[in-house]
Protein backbone atom coordinates (compact mmCIF):
# COMPACT_ATOMS: atom_id res chain seq x y z
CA UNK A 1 91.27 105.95 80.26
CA UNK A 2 89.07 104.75 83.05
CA UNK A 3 86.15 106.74 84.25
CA UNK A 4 85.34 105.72 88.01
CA UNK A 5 83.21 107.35 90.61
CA UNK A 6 85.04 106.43 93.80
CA UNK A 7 88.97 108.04 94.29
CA UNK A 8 89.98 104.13 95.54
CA UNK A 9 88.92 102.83 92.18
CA UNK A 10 91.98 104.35 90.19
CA UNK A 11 96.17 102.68 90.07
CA UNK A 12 98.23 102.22 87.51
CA UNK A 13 99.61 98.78 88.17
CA UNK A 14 101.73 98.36 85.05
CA UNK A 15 104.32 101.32 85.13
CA UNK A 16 108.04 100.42 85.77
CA UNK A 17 111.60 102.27 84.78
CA UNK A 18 114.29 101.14 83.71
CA UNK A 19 116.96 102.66 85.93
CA UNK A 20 119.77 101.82 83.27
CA UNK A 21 118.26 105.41 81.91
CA UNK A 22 119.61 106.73 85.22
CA UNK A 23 121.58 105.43 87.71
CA UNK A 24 123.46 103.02 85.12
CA UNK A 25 121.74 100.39 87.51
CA UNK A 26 120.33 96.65 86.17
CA UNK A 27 117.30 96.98 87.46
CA UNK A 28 113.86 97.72 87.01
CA UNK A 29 111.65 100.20 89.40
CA UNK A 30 107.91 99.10 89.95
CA UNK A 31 106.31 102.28 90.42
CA UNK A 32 103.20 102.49 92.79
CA UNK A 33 102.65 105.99 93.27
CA UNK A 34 100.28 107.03 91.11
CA UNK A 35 96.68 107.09 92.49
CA UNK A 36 94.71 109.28 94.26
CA UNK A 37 96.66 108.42 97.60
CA UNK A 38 99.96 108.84 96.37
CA UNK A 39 101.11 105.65 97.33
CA UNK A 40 101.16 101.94 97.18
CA UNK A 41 99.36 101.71 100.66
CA UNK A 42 95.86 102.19 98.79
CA UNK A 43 96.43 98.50 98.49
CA UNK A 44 96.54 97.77 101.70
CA UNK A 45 93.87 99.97 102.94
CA UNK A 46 91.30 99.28 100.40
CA UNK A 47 91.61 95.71 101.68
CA UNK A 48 91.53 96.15 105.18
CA UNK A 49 88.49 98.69 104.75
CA UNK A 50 86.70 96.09 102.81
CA UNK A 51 87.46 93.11 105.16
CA UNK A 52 86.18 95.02 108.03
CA UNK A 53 82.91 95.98 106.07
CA UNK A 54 82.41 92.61 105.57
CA UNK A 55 82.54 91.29 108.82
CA UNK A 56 80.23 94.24 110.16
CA UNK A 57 82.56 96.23 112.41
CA UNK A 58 82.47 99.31 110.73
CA UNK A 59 78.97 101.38 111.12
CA UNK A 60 78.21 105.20 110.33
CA UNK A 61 79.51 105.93 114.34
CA UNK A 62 82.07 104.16 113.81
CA UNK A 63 86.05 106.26 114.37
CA UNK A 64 88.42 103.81 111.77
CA UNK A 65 91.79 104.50 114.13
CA UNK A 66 95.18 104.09 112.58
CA UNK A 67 98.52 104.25 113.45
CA UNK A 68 100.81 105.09 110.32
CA UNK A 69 104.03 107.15 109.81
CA UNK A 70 101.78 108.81 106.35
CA UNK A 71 101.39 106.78 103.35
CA UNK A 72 98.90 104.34 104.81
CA UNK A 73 97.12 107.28 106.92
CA UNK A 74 96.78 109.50 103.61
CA UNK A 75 95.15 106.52 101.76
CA UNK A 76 92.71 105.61 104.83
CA UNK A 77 91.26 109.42 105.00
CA UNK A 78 90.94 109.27 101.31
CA UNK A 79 88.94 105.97 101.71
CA UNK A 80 86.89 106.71 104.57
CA UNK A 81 85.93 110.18 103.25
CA UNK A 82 84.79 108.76 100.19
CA UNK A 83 82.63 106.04 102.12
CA UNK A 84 81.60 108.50 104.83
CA UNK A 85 83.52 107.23 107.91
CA UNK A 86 85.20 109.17 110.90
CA UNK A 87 89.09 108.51 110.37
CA UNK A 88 91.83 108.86 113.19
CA UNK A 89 95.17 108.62 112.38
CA UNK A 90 97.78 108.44 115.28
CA UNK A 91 101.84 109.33 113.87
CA UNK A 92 104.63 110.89 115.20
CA UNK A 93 106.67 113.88 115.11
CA UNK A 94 108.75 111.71 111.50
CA UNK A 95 105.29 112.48 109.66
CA UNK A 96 106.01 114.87 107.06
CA UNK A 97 103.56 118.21 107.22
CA UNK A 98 102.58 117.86 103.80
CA UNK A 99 101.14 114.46 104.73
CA UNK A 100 99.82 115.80 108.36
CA UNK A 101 97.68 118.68 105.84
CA UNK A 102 96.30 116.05 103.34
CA UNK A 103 95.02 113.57 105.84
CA UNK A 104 93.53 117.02 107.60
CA UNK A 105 92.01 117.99 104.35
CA UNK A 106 89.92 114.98 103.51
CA UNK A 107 88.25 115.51 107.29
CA UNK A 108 90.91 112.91 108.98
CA UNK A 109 92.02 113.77 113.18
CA UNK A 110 95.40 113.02 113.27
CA UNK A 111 96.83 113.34 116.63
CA UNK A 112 100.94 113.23 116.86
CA UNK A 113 102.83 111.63 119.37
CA UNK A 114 105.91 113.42 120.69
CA UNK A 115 107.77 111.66 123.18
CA UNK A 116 109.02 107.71 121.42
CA UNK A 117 109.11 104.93 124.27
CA UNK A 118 112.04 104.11 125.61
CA UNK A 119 112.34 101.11 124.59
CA UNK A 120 110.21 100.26 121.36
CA UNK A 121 110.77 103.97 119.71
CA UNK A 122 107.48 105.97 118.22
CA UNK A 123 106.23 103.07 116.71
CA UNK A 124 105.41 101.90 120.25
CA UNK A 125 104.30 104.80 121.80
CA UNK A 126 101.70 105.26 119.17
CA UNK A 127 100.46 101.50 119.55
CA UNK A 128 100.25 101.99 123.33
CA UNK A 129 98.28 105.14 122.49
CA UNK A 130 96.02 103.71 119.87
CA UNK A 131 95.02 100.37 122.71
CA UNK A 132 94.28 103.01 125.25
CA UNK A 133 91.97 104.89 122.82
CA UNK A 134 90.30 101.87 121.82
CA UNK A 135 90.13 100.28 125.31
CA UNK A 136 88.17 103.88 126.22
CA UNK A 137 85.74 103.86 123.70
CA UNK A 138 84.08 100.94 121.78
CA UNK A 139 83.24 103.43 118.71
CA UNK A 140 86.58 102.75 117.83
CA UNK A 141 88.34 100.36 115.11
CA UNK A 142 91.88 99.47 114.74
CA UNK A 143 92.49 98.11 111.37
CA UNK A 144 95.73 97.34 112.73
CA UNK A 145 98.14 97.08 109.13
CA UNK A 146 100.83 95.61 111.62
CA UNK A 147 99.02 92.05 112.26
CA UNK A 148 95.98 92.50 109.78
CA UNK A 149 96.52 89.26 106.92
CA UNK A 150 94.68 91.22 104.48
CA UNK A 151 97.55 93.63 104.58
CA UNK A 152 100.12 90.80 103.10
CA UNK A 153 96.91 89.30 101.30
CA UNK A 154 96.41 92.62 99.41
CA UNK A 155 99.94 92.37 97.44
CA UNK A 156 99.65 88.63 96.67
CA UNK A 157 96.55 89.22 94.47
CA UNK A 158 98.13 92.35 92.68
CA UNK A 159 101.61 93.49 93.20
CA UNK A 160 103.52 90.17 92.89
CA UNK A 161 100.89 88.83 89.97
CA UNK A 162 101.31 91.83 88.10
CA UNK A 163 104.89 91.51 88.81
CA UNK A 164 105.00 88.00 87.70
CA UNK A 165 103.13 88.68 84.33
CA UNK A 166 105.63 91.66 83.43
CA UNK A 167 108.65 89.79 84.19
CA UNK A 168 108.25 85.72 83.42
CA UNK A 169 112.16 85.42 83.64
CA UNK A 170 112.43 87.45 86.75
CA UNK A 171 115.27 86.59 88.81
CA UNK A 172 115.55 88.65 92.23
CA UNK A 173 112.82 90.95 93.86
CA UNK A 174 113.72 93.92 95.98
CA UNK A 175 110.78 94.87 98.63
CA UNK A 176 111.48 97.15 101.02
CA UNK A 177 110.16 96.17 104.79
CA UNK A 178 107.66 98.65 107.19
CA UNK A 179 104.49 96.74 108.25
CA UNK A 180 106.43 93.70 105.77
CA UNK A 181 102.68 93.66 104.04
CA UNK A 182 104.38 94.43 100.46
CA UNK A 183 107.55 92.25 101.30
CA UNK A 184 104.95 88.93 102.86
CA UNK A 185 102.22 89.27 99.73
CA UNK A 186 105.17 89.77 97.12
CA UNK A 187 107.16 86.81 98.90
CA UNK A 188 104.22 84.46 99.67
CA UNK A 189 103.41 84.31 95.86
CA UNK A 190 106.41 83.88 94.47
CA UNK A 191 107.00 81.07 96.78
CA UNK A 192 103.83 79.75 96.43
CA UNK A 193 103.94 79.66 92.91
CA UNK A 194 107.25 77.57 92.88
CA UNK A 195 109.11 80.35 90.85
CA UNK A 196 112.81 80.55 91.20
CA UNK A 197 112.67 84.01 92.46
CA UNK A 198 114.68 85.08 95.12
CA UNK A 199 113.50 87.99 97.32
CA UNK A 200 115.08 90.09 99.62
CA UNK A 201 113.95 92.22 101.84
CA UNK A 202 115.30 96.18 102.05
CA UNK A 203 115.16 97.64 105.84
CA UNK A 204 116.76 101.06 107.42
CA UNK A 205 119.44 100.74 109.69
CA UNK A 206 118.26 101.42 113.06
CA UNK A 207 115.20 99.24 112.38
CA UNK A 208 114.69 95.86 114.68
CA UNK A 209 112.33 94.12 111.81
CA UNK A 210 115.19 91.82 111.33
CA UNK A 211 116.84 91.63 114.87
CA UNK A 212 119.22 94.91 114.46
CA UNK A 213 120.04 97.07 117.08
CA UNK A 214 117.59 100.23 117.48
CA UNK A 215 118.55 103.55 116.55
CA UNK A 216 117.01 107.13 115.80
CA UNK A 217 115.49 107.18 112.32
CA UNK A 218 114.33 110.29 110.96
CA UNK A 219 112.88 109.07 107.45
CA UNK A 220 109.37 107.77 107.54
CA UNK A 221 108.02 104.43 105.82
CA UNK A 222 110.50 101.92 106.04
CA UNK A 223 111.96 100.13 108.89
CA UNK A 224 110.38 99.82 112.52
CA UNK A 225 111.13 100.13 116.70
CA UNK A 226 108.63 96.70 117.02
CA UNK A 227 108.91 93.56 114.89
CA UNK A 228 106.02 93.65 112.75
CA UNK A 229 103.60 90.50 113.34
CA UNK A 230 103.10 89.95 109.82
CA UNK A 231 107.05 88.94 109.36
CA UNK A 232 107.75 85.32 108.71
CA UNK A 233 111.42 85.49 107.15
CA UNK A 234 111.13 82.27 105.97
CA UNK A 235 109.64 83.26 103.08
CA UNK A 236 112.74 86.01 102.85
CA UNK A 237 115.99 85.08 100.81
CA UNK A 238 118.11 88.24 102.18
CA UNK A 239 118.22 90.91 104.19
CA UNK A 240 119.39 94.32 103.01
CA UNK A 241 119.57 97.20 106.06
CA UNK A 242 120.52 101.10 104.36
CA UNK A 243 121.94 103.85 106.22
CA UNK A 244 119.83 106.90 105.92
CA UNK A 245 122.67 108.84 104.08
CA UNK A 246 122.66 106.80 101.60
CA UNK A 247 118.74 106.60 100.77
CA UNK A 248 119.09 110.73 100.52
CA UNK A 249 121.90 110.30 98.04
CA UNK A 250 119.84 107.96 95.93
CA UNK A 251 116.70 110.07 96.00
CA UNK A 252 118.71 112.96 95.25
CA UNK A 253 120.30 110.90 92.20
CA UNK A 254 117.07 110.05 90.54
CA UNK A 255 115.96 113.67 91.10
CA UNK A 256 118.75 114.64 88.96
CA UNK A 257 117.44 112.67 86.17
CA UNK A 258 113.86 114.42 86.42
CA UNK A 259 112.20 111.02 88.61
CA UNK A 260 111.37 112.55 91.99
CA UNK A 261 110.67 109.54 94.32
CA UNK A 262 110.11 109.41 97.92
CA UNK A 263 112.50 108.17 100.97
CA UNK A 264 111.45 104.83 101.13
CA UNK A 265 111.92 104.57 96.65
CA UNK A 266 115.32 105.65 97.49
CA UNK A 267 116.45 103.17 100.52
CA UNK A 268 114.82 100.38 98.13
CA UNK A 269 117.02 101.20 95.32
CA UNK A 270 120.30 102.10 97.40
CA UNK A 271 119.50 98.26 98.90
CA UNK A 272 119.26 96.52 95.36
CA UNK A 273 122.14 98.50 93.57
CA UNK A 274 123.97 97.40 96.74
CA UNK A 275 123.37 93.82 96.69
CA UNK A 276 123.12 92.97 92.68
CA UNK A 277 126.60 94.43 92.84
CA UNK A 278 127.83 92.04 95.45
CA UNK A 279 126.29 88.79 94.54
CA UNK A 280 125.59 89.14 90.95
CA UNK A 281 128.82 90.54 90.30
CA UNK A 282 128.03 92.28 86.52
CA UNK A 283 126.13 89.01 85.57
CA UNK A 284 122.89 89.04 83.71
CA UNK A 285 120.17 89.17 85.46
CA UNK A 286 116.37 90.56 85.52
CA UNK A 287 116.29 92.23 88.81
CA UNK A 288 112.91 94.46 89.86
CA UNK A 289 112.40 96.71 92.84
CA UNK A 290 109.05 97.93 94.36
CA UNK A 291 108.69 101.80 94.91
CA UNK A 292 106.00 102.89 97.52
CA UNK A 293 105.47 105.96 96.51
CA UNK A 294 106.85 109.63 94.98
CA UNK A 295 108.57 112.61 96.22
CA UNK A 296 106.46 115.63 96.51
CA UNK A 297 105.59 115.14 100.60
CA UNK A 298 109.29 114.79 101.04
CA UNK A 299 110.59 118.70 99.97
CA UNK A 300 110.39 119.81 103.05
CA UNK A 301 112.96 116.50 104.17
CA UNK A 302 115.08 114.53 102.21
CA UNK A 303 115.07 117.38 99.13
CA UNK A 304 115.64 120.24 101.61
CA UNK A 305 119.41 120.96 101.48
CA UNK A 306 119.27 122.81 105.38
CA UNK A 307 116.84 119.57 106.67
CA UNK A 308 119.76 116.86 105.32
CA UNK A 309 122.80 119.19 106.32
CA UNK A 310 121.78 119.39 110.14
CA UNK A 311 120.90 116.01 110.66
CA UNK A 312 123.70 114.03 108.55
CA UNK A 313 126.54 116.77 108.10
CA UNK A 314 127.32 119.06 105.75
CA UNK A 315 128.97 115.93 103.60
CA UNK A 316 125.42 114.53 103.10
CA UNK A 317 125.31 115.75 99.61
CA UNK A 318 128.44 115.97 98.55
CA UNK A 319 128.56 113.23 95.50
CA UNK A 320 131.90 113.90 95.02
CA UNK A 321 132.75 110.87 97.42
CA UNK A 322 130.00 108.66 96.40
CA UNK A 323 131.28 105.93 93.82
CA UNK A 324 128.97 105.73 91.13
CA UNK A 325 127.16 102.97 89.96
């Protein structure tokens, strides 16, 4: 085992399961959950942390500001308490309360936004918010995990090599899409690399990533009300979106079987059972999926029978009508 001195310094890049064990599903689960964050977004934040060292913007009066739905904001106090920086973290009313209390535990601010824009959803209301508060006061620095390359850049020098490495004969790569920094990395390198991999991309329905039509969305992570800079979906083979209902019923599914993953784990694997069935058709095939992160900050959500029942019917969980796979 490692011994490190700094909370950032710990992942375990090389765990995966094989959900045959399961969900009787081809298909292998990339799990990025387990560090001191809780989620792959340490990846992301280390990075952009270390960029903006580098270039000088970040001093002891420094505020690092932040707009994130969780994972990313959890991994950023973590981060910035360890190095000694002030750490705002503007989310919305989707944020799960476990998440609110850890970011509030390592010394993060995080303010909540409670009325979504008209028009561009939370996600826009908080970026308006988080331009005003830098605009007011120069102390402040947007990372911004939205446009910021070393977002992307992060996963092409870890999560698609380590990827590639495992998996030599890897055929199709299922990323799901929030900021699109996991899905651009992963899908840059493979591309890059001249690999006959073909990656598709896993979104929510309701998100516009991809050009859908908006809708309410009630599970954080995945999916967005503004089309992420980052995207270039030429790099993208497919498009996968997943209904809400159907991301609970997954989650719930692995739960059964003693792996308790979070919402965005369970819209990635709902996406890739969905589309392996439809275009691979029961042929062979070495298929892997990336999982953000695990369940724990989602009890009081997606695992909470009264939470699912008011906001997708009383039908939500019954499995009974659910072909399995």
């Amino acid at each position: 085992m490692p011994v490190i001195s700094v909370p950032e310094d710990f992942h375990t890049e090389d765990l995966y399961v094989d959900l045959r064990s399961v969900l009787d599903a081809p298909l292998y689960l990339k799990c990025e959950g387990f560090n001191f964050a809780g989620s792959i977004k340490l990846k992301a934040a280390r990075s952009m942390i270390a960029d903006a060292e580098r270039k000088g913007l970040l001093t002891r009066d420094s505020v690092i500001v932040e707009s994130s739905s969780g994972n990313l904001g959890v991994a950023l106090s973590m981060i910035a308490a360890s190095r000694g920086y002030s750490f705002l973290c503007v989310t919305d009313t989707r944020c799960n309360l476990n998440t609110r209390r850890l970011m509030e535990a390592m010394g993060a601010q995080v303010h909540t936004i409670t009325e979504p824009d008209p028009e561009s959803g939370f996600l826009g209301a908080r970026l308006d918010f988080v331009r005003k508060l830098c605009a007011s006061d120069s102390r402040h620095v947007w990372l911004n995990q939205y446009a910021n390359p070393c977002n992307w850049q992060a996963h092409y020098r870890s999560t698609a090599p380590a990827i590639a490495e495992r998996f030599p004969d890897l055929d199709v790569l299922f990323v799901g899409a929030g900021t699109t920094g996991t899905l651009m990395g992963c899908a840059r390198y493979f591309k890059d690399s001249g690999r006959p991999v073909t990656v598709v991309a896993v979104d929510s329905v309701g998100s516009v990533t991809f050009g859908g039509p908006p809708s309410p969305r009630m599970i954080p992570g995945l999916g967005s009300g503004v089309r992420p800079q980052l995207l270039d979906t030429s790099f993208v083979d497919d498009v996968v979106h997943v209904p809400e209902i159907d991301t609970i019923r997954v989650a719930h599914q692995l739960a059964a079987g003693g792996f308790l993953f979070g919402g965005s784990t369970g819209t990635v694997i709902s996406g890739a059972i969905g589309w392996l069935a439809e275009h691979r058709g029961g042929r062979p095939c070495t298929a892997v999926a990336v999982s953000p992160d695990l369940g724990e900050r989602y009890l009081d959500s997606i695992y909470q029978s009264n939470w699912v029942s008011e906001l997708y019917g009383a039908h939500a969980l019954d499995f009974s009508s659910v072909q399995a796979h």
